[in-house]
N, C-alpha and C. Protein backbone atom coordinates (compact mmCIF):
# COMPACT_ATOMS: atom_id res chain seq x y z
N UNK A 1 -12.14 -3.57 4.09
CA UNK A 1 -12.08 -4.58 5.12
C UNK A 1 -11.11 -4.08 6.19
N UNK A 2 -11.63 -3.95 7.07
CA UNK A 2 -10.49 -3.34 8.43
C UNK A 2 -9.83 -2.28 8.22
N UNK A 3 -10.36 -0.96 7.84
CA UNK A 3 -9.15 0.51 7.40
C UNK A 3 -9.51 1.21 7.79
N UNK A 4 -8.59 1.98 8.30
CA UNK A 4 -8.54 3.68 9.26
C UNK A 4 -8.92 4.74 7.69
N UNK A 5 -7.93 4.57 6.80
CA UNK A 5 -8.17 5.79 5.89
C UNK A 5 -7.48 5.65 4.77
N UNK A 6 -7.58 6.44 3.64
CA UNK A 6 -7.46 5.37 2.31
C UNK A 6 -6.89 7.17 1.59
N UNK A 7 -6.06 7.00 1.20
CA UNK A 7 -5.13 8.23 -0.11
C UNK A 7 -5.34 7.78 -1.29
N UNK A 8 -5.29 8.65 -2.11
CA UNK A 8 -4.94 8.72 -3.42
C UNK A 8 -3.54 8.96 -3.16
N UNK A 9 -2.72 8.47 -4.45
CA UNK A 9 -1.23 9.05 -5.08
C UNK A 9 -1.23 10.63 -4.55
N UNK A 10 -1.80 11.55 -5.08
CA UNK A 10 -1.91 12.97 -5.14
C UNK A 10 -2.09 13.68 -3.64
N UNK A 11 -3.04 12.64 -3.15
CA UNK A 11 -3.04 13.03 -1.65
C UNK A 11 -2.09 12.54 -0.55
N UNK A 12 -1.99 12.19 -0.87
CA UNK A 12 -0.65 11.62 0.12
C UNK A 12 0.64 12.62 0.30
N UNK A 13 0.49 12.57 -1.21
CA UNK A 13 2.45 13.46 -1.24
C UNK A 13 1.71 14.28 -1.15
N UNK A 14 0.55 15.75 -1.35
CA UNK A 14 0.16 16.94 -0.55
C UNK A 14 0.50 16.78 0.60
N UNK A 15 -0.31 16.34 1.52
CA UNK A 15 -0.14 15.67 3.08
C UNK A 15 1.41 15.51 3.61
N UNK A 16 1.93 14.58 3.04
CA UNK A 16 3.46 14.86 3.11
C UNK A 16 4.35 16.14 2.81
N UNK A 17 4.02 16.64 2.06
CA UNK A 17 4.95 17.78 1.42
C UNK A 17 4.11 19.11 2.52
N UNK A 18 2.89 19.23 2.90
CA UNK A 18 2.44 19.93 3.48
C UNK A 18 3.20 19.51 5.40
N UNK A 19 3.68 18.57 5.68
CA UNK A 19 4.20 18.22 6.68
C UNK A 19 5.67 18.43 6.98
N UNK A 20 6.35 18.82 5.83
CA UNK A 20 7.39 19.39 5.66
C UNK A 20 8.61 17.99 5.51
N UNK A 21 7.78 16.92 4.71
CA UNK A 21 8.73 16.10 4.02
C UNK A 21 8.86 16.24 2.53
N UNK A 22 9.98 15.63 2.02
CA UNK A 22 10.11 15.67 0.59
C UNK A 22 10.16 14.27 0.30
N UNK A 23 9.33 14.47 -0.63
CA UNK A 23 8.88 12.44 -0.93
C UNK A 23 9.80 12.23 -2.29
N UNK A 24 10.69 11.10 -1.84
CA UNK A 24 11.93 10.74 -3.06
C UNK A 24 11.03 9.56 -3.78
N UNK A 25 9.82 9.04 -3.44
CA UNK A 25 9.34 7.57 -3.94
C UNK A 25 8.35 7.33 -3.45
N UNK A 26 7.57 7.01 -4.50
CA UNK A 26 6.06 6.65 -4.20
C UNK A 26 5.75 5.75 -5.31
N UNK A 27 4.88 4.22 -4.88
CA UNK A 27 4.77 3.34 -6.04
C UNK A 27 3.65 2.39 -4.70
N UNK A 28 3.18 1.79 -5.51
CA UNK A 28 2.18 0.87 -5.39
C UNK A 28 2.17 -0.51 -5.34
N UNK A 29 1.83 -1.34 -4.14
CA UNK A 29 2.39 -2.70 -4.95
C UNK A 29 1.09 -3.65 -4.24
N UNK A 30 1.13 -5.00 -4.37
CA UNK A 30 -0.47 -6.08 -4.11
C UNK A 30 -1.71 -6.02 -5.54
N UNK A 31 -1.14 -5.83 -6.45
CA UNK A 31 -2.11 -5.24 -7.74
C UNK A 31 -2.86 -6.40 -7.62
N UNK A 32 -2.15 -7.81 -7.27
CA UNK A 32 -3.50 -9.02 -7.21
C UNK A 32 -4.44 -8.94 -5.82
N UNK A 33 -4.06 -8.61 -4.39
CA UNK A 33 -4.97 -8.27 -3.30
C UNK A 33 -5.88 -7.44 -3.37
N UNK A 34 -5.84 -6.79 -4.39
CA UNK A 34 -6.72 -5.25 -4.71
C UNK A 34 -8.58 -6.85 -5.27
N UNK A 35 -8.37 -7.97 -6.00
CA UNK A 35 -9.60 -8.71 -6.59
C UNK A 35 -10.27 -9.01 -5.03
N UNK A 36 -8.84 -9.79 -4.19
CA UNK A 36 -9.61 -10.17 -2.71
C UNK A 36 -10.13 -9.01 -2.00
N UNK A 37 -9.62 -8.08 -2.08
CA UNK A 37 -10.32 -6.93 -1.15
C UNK A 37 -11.67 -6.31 -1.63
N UNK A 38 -11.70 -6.40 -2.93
CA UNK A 38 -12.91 -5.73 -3.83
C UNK A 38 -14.00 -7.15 -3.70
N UNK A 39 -13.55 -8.51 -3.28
CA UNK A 39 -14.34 -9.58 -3.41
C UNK A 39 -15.27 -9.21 -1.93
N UNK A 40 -13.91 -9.42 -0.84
CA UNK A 40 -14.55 -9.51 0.68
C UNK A 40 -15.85 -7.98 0.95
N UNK A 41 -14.90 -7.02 0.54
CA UNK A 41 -15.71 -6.07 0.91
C UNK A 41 -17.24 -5.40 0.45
N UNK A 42 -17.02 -5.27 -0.62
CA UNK A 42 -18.08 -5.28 -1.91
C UNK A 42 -19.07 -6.47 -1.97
N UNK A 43 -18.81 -7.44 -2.27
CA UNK A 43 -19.54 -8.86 -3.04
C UNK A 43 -20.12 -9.29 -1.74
N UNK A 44 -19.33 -9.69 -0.81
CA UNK A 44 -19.70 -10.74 0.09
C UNK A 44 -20.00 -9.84 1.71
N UNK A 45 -19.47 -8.12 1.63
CA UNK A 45 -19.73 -7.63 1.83
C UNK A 45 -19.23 -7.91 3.73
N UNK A 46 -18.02 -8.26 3.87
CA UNK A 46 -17.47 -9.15 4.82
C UNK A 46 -16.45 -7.68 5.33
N UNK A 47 -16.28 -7.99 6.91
CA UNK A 47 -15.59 -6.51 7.78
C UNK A 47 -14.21 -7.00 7.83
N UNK A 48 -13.92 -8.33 7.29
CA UNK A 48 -11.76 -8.98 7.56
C UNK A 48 -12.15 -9.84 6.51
N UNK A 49 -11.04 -10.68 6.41
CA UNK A 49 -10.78 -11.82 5.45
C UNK A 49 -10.56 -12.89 6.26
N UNK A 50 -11.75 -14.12 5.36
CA UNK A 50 -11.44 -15.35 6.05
C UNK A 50 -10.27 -15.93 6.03
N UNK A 51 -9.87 -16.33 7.46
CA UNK A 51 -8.29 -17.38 7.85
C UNK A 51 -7.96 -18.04 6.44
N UNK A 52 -8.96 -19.19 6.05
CA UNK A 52 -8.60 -19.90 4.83
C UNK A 52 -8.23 -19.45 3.31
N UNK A 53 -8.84 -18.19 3.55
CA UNK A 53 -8.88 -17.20 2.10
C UNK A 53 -6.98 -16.53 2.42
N UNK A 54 -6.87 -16.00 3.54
CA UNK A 54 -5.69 -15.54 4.16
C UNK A 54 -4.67 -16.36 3.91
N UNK A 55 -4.29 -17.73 4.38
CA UNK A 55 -3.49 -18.89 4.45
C UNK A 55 -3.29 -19.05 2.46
N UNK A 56 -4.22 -19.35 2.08
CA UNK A 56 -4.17 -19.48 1.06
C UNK A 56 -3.33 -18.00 -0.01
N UNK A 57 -3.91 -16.85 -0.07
CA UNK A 57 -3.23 -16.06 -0.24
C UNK A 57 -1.54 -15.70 0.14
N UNK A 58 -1.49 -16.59 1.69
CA UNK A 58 0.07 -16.41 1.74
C UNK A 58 0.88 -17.17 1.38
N UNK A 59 0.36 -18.47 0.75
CA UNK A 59 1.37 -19.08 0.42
C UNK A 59 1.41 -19.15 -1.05
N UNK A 60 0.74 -18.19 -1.73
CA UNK A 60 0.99 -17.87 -2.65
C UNK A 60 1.73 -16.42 -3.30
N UNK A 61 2.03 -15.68 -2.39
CA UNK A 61 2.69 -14.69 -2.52
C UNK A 61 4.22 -14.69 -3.07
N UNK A 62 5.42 -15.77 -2.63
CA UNK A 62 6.18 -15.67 -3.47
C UNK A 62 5.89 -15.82 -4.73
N UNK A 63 5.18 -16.38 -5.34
CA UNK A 63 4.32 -16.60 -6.86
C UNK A 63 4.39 -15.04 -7.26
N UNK A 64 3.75 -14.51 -6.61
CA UNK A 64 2.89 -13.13 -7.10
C UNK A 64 4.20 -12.24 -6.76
N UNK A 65 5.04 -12.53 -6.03
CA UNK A 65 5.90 -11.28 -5.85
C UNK A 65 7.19 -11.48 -7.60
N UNK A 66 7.21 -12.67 -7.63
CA UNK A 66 7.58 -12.93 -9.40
C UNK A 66 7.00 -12.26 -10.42
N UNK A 67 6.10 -12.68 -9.93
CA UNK A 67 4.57 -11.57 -11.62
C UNK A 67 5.27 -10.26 -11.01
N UNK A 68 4.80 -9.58 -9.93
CA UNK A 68 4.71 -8.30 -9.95
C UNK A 68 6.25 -7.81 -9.44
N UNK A 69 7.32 -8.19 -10.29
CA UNK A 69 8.84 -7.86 -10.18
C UNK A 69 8.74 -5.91 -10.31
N UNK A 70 7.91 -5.51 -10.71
CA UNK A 70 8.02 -3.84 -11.10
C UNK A 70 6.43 -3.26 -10.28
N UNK A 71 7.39 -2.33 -9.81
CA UNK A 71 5.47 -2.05 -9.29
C UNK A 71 4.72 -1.55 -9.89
N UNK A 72 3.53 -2.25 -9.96
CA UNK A 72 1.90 -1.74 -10.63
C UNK A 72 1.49 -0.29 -10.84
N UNK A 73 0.96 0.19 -11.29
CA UNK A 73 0.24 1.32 -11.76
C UNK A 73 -0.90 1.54 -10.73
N UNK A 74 -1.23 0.34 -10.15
CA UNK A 74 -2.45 0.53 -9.12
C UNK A 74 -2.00 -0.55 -8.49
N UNK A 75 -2.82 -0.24 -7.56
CA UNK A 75 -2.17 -1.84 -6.01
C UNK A 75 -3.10 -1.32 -4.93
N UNK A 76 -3.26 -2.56 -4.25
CA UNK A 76 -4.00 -2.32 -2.95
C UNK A 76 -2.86 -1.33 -1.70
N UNK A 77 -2.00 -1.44 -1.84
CA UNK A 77 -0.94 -0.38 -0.67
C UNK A 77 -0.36 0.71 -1.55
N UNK A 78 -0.11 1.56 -0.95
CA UNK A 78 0.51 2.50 -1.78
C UNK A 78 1.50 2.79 -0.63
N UNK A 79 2.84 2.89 -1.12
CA UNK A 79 4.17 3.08 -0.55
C UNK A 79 4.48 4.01 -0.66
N UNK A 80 5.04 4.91 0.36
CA UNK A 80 5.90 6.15 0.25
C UNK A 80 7.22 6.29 1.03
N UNK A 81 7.94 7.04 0.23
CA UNK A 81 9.27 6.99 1.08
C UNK A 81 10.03 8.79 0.97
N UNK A 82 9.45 9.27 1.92
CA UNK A 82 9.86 10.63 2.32
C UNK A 82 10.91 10.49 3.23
N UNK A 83 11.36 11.91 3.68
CA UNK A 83 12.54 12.38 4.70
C UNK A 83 11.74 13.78 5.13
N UNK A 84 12.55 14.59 5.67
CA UNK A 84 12.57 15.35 6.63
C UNK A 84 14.13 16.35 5.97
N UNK A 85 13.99 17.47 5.35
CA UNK A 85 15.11 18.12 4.76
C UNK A 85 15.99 18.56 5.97
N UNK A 86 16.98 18.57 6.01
CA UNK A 86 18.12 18.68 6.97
C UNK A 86 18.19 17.78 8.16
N UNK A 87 17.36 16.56 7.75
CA UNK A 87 18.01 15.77 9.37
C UNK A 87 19.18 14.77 8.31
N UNK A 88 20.23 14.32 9.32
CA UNK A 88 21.61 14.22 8.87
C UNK A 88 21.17 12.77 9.21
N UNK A 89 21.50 11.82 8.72
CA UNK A 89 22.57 10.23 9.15
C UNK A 89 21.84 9.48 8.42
N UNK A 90 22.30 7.97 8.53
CA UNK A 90 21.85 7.10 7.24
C UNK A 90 20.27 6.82 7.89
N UNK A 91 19.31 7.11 8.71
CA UNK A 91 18.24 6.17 8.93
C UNK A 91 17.62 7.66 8.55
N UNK A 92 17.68 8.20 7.62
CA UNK A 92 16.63 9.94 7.66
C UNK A 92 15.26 9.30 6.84
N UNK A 93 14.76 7.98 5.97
CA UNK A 93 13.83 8.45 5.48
C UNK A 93 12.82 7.70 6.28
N UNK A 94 11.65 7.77 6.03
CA UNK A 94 10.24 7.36 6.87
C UNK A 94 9.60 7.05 5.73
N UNK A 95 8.87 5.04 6.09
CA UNK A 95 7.99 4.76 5.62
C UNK A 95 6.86 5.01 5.90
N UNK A 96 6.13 4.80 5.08
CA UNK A 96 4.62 5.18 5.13
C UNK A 96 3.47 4.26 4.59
N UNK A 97 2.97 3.37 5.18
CA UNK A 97 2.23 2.45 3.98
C UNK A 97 1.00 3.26 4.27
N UNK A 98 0.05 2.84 3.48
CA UNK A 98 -1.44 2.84 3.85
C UNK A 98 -2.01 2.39 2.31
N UNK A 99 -3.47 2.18 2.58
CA UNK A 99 -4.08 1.36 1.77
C UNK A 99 -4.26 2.59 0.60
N UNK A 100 -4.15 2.27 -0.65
CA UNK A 100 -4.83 3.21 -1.97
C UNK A 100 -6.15 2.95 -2.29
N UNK A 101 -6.83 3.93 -2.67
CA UNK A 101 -8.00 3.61 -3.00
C UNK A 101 -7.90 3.19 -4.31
N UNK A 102 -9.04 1.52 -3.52
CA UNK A 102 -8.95 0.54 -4.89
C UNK A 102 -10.10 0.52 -5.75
């Protein structure tokens, strides 16, 4: 539903490490958005998510950020947190989200 481009774990940190970062952290997190995204896209076969499906999902997220206190093994985002070897001061690392293939 709405995505430029989708990594694996494995591909990502290549890509990164081939860019000349060193990735300190990589983890996954939305392990419950991964059912809505596989619902909209797949099933119902839909290009975004309906407002009401959306609204509803957000106000249930502090809920879900309780369940998922440790990050998942799989998740709809996959997080990375690289740097850049020799740049100096406290803001050196760079996020990276993008969607995992779910």
């Amino acid at each position: 539903v709405g995505h430029f481009r989708r990594y694996s774990r494995e591909e990502l940190e290549t890509k990164l490490t081939r860019a000349g970062f060193i990735v300190d952290k990589m983890f996954y997190q939305n392990r419950f958005g991964r059912l809505g995204w596989w619902w909209n896209g797949r099933v119902l076969r839909s290009s975004h998510v309906p407002g009401l499906q959306s609204q509803i999902f957000d106000r249930i997220v502090p809920i879900l950020r309780r369940i998922e206190a440790t990050p998942p093994s799989k998740g709809l985002s996959l997080i990375a947190l690289a740097r850049r070897p020799g740049v100096r001061g406290a803001r050196t690392s760079a996020e990276v989200l993008v969607h995992a293939s779910a």
